[in-house]
Protein backbone atom coordinates (compact mmCIF):
# COMPACT_ATOMS: atom_id res chain seq x y z
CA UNK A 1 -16.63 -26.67 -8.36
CA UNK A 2 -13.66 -27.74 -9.81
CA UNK A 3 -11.33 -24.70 -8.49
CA UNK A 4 -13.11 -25.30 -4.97
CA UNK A 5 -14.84 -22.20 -5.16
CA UNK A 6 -18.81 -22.07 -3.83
CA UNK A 7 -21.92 -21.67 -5.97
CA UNK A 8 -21.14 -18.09 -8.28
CA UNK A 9 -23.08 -15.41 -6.19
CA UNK A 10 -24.38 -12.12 -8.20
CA UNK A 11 -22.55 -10.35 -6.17
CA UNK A 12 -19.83 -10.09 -3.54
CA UNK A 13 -19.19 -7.01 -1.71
CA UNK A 14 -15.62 -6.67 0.29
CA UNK A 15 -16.28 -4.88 3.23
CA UNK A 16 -18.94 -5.76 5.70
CA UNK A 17 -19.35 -1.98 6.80
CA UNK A 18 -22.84 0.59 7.10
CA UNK A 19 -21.87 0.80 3.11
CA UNK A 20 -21.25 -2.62 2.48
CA UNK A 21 -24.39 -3.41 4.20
CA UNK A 22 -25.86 -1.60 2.47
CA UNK A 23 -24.86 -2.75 -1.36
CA UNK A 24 -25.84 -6.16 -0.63
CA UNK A 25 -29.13 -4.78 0.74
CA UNK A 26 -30.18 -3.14 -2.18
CA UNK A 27 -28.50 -6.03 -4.49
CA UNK A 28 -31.01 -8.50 -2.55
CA UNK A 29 -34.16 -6.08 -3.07
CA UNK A 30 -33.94 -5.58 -6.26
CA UNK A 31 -33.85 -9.56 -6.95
CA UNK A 32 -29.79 -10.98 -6.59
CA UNK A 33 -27.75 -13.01 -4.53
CA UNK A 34 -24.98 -10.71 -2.45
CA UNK A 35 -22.73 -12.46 0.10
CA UNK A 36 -20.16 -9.86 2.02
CA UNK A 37 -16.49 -10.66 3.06
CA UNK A 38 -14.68 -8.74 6.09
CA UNK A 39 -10.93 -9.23 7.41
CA UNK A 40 -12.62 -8.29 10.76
CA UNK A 41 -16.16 -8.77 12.02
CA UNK A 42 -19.50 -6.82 11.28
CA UNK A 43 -18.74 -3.05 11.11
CA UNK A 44 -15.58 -3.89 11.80
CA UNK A 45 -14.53 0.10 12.12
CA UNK A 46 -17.30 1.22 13.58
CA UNK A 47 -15.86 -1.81 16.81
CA UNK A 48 -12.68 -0.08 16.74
CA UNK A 49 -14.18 3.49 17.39
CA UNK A 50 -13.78 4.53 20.95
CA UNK A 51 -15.95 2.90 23.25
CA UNK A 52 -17.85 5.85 24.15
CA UNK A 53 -17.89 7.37 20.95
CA UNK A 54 -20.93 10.01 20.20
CA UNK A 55 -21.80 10.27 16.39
CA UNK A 56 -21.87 14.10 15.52
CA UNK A 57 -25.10 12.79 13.10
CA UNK A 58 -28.68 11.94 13.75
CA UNK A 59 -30.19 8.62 14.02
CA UNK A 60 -31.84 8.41 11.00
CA UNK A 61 -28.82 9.63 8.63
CA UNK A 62 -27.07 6.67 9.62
CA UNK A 63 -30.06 4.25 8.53
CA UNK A 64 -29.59 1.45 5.34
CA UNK A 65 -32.06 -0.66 4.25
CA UNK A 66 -35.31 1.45 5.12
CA UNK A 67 -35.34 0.25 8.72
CA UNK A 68 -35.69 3.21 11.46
CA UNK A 69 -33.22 3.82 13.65
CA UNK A 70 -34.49 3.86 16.89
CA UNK A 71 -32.20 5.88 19.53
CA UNK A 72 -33.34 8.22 23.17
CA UNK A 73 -30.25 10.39 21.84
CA UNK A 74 -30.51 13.05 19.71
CA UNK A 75 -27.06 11.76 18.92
CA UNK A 76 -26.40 8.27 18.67
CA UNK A 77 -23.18 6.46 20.63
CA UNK A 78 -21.27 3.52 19.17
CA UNK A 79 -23.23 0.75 20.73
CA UNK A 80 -26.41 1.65 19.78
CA UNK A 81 -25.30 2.00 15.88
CA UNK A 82 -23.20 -1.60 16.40
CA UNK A 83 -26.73 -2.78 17.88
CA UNK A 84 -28.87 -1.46 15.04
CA UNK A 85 -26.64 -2.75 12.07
CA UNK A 86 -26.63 -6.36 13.60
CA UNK A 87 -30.47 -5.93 13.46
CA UNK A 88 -30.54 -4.71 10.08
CA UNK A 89 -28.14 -7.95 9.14
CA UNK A 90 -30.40 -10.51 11.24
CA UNK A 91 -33.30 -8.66 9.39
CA UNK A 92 -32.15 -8.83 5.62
CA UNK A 93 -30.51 -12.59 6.60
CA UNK A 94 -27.18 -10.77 4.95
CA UNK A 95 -24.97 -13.64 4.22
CA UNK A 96 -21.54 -12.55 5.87
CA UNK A 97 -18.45 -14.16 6.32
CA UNK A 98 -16.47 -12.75 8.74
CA UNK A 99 -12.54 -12.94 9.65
CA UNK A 100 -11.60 -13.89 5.99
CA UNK A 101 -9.14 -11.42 4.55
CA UNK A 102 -9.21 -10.68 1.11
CA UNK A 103 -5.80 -12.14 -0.50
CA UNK A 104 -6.52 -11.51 -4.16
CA UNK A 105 -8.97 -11.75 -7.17
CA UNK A 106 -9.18 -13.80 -10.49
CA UNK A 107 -11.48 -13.92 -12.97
CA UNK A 108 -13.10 -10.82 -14.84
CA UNK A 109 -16.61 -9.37 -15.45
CA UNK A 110 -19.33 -12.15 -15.03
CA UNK A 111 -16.92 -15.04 -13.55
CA UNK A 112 -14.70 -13.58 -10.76
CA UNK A 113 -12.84 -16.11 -8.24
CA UNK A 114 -12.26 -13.95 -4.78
CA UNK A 115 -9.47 -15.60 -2.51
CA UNK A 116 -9.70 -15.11 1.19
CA UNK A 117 -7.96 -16.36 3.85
CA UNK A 118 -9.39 -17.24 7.49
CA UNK A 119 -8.16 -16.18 10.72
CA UNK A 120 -6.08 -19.67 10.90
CA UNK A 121 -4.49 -19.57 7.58
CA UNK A 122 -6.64 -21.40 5.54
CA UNK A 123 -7.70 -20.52 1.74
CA UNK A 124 -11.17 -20.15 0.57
CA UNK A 125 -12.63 -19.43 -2.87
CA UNK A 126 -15.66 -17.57 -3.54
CA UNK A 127 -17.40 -16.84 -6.84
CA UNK A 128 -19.40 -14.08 -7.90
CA UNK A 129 -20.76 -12.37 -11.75
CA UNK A 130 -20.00 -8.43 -9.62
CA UNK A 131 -17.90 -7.37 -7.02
CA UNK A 132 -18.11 -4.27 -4.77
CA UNK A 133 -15.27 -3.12 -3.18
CA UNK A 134 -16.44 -1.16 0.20
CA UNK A 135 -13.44 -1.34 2.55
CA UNK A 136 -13.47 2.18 3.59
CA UNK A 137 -9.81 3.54 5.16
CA UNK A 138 -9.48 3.26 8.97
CA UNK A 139 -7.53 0.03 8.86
CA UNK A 140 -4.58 1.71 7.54
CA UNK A 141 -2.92 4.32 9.46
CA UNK A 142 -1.02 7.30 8.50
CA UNK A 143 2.32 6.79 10.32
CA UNK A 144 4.60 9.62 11.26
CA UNK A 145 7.94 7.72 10.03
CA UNK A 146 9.85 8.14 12.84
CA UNK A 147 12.16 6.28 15.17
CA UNK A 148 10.32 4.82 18.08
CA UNK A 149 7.17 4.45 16.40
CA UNK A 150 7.08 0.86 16.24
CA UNK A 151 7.49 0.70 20.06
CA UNK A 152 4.59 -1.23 21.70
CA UNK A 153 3.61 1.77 23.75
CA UNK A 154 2.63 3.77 20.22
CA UNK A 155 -0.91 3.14 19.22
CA UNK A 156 -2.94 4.68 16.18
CA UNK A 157 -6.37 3.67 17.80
CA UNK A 158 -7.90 4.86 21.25
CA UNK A 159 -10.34 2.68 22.09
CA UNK A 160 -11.04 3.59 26.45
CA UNK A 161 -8.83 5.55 29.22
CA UNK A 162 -8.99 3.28 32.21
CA UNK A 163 -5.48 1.54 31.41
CA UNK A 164 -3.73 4.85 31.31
CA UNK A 165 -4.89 5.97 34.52
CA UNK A 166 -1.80 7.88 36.27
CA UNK A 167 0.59 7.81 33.51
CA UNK A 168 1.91 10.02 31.28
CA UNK A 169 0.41 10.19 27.97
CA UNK A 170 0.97 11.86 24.30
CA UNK A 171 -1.81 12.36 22.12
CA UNK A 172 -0.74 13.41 18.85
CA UNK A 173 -3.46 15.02 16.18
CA UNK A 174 -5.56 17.83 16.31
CA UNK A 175 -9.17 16.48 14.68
CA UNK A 176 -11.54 14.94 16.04
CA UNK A 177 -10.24 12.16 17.22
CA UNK A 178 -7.40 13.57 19.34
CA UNK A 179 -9.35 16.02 20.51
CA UNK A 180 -11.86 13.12 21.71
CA UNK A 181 -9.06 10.79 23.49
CA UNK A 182 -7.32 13.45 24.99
CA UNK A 183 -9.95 14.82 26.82
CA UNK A 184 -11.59 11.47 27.31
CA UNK A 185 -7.82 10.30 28.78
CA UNK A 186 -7.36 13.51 31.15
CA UNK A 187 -10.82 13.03 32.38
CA UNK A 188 -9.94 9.48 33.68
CA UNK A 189 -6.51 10.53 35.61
CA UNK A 190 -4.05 10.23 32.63
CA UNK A 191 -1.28 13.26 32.28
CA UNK A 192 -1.94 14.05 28.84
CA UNK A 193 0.17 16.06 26.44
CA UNK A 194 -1.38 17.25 23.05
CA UNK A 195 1.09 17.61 20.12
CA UNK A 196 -0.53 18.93 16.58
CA UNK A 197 1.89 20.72 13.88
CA UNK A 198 -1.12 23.06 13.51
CA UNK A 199 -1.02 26.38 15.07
CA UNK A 200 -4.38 25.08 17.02
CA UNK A 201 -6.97 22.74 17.20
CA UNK A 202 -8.57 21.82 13.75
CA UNK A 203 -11.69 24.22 12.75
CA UNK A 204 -13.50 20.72 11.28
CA UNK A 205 -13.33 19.58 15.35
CA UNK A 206 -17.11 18.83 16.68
CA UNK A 207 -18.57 21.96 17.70
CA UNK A 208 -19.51 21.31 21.78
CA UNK A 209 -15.72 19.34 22.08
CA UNK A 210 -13.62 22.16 20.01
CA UNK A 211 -14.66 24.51 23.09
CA UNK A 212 -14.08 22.05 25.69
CA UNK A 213 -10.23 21.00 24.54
CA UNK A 214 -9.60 24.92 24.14
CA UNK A 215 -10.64 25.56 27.81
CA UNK A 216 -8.55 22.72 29.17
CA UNK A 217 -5.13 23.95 27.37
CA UNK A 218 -5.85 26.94 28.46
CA UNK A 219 -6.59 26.15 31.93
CA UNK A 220 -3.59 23.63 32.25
CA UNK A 221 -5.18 20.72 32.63
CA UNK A 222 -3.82 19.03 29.60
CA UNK A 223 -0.70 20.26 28.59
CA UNK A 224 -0.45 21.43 24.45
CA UNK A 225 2.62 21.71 21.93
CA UNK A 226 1.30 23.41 18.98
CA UNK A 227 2.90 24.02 15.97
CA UNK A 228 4.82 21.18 17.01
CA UNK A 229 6.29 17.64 15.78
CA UNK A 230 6.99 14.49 17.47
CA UNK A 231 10.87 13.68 16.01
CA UNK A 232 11.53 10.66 18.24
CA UNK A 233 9.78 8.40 20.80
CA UNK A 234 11.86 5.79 23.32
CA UNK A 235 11.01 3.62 25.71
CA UNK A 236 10.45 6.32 28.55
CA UNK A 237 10.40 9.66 26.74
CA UNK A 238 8.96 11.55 23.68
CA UNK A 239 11.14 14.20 21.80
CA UNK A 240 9.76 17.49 20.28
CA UNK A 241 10.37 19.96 17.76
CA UNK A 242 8.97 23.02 19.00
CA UNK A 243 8.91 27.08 18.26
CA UNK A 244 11.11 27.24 21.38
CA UNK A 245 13.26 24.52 20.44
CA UNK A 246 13.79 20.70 21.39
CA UNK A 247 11.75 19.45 24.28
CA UNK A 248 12.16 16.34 25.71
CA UNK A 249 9.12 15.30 28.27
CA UNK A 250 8.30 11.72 29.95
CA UNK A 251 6.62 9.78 28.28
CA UNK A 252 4.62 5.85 28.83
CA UNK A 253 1.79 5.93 25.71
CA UNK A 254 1.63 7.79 22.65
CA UNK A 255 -1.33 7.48 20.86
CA UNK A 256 -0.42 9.19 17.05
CA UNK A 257 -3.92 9.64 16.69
CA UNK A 258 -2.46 11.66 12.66
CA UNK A 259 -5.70 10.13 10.06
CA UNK A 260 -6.08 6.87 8.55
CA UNK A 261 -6.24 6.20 4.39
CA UNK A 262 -7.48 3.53 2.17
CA UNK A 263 -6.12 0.65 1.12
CA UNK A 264 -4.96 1.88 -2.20
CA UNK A 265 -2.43 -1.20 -3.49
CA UNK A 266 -5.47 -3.43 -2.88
CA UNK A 267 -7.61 -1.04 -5.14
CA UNK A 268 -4.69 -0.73 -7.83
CA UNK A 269 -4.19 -4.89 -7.68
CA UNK A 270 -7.69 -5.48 -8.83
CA UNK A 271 -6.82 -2.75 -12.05
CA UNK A 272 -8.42 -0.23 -10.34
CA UNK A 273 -6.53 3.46 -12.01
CA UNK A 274 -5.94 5.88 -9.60
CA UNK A 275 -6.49 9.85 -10.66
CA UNK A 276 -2.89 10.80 -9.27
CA UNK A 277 -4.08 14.46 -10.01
CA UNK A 278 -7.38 14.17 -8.09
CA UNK A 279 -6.30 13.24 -4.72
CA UNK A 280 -5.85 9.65 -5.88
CA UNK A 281 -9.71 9.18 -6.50
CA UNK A 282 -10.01 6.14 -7.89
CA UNK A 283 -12.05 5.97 -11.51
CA UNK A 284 -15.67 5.32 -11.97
CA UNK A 285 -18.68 6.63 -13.56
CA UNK A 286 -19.96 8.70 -11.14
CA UNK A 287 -23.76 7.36 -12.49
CA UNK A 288 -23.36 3.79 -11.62
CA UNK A 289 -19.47 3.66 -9.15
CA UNK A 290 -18.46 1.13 -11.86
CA UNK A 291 -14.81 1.24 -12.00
CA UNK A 292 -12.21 1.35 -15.20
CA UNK A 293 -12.72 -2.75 -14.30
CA UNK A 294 -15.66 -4.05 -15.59
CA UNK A 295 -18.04 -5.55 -12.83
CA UNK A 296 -15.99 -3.92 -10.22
CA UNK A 297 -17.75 -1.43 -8.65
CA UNK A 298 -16.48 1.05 -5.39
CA UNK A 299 -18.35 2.18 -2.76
CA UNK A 300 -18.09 4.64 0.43
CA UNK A 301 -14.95 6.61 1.50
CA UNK A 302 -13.12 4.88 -1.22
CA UNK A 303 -14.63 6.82 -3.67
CA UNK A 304 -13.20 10.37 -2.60
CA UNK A 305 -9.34 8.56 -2.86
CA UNK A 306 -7.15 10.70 -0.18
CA UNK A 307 -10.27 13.24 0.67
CA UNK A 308 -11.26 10.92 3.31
CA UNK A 309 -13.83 13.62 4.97
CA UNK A 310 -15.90 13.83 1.92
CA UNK A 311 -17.88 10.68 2.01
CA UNK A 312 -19.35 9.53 5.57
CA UNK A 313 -22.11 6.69 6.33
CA UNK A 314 -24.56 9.75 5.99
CA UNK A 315 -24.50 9.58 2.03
CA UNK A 316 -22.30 6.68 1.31
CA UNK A 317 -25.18 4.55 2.26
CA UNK A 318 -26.64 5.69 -1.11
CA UNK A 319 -24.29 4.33 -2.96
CA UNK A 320 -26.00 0.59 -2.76
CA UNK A 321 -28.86 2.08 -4.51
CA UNK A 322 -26.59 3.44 -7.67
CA UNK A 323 -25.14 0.23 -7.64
CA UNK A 324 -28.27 -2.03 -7.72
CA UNK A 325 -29.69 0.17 -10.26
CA UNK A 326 -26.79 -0.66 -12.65
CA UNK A 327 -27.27 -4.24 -11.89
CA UNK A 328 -30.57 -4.23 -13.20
CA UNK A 329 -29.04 -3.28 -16.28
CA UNK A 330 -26.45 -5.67 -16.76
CA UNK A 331 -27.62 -8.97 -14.48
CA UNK A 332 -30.81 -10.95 -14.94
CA UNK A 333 -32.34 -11.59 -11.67
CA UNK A 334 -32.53 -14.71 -9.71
């Protein structure tokens, strides 16, 4: 092509997750081309979960595509969901390309040009009639705006405990995924400190850990600041605002473990109107996700704006289906 852009593809989904997946699947059943762009690599999130993780779902709520999801666990843990999408991609012959972030989007409905860049820097064009966007929200933290926080010692993922072994460690959060590294932390020999502004642990926290954190704060074993705010973090210590005043402990990680959000000035970029009334949901017929855009359509957590525990794999996997039905509609098939 004369803008060096590829062959036009029906459609191109941005965001190789279990939605994105997904979208394409259902775009290549029902008869058109899908090709999916990630900044990272296959389930990109999903890689970035703790190691260990345990879904609190079953097996076959997390399945796309009508292949079974085949698990000894009543509960499935990260690997074996990373292990069954890969099958599911080999499977369908999904075309993905991988490490190229998203920089921007020309075009309109029928013709848009998608420009990506690769892990080295270099441009690429890609051409599709549709786009999905499916890039869920746990690539962008929610940062606690304080000093210190850019320190290299403050991380907004936990990923596994054995580096932290014998060292003194703040977990900030009280969800599910605090709950999850601090225990997982303190079980492997780090001296962990839980700090959540809530006057306990979160009711939505996964009903066999909520019990287990509770008995360890109250035992000792990890130490808890509730009702309590991290003001400042430096090289060796972490301050805190607490009911009894201004504590100051030692301090060598701090993981501010405080939510994540969507990538809202991407959505907004592409025309996308956020509902600043509704949570910042952005708009789309709830019948087909097509957005105020035409031929932009949205898919998973994006949907729900700043309610980011609405929508889960569990029934944004369905959202594919809504999609490739309106396709039908408006695309003739290859």
């Amino acid at each position: 092509m004369s803008d060096g852009a590829e062959e036009i593809v029906d459609l191109l989904v941005i965001g190789a997750g279990p939605t994105g997946l997904a979208c394409a699947i259902e775009a290549q059943r029902a008869g058109f081309t899908a090709m999916l762009v990630d900044k990272g690599c296959l389930c990109n999130s999903l890689f970035h979960y703790p190691a260990h993780m345990t879904f609190f779902t079953t097996p076959e709520l997390l399945e796309i595509g009508g292949m079974p999801f085949s698990s000894p666990n009543q509960k499935p843990n990260r690997n074996e969901a990373l292990e069954y999408y890969r099958k599911v991609a080999e499977h369908y012959k999904l075309d993905i390309r991988q490490y190229e972030k998203v920089q921007r989007v020309d075009g309109s409905d029928g013709d848009f040009v998608v420009h990506a860049m690769d892990q080295f820097g270099r441009m690429l064009k890609h051409r599709a009639r549709k786009l999905v966007i499916a890039t869920g929200y746990y690539d962008l933290p929610n940062y606690l705006g304080i000093p210190g926080e850019d320190l290299v010692k403050v991380k907004h993922y936990y990923h596994e405990p054995h580096p932290f072994y014998g060292l003194d460690v703040v977990v900030i959060g009280g969800k599910n995924s605090a709950a999850i590294a601090a225990l997982d932390l303190w079980r492997h020999g780090a001296k962990v400190t839980l700090v959540h502004r809530g006057r306990e642990m979160h009711r939505h926290v996964k009903y066999w850990i909520l019990p287990d954190i509770n008995n360890r704060v109250k035992n000792g074993e990890i130490t808890a600041y509730f009702d309590s705010t991290v003001t400042n973090i430096s090289e060796d210590e972490v301050t805190l605002s607490t009911p009894s005043g201004v504590v100051t402990i030692a301090n060598q990680f701090v993981f501010a473990l405080t939510g994540y959000h969507p990538d809202f000035s991407f959505i907004e970029q592409l025309g996308v109107k956020l509902d600043e009334a509704n949570d910042r949901c952005p708009v789309c017929d709830p019948a087909t996700l097509e957005s105020n855009v035409p031929g932009i359509y949205l898919a998973g957590v994006i949907v729900a704006g700043e309610r980011t525990n609405e929508i889960f794999i569990e029934n944004g996997r369905f959202h594919g289906q809504l999609i490739a039905e309106a396709l039908r509609g408006k695309l003739v098939a290859a």
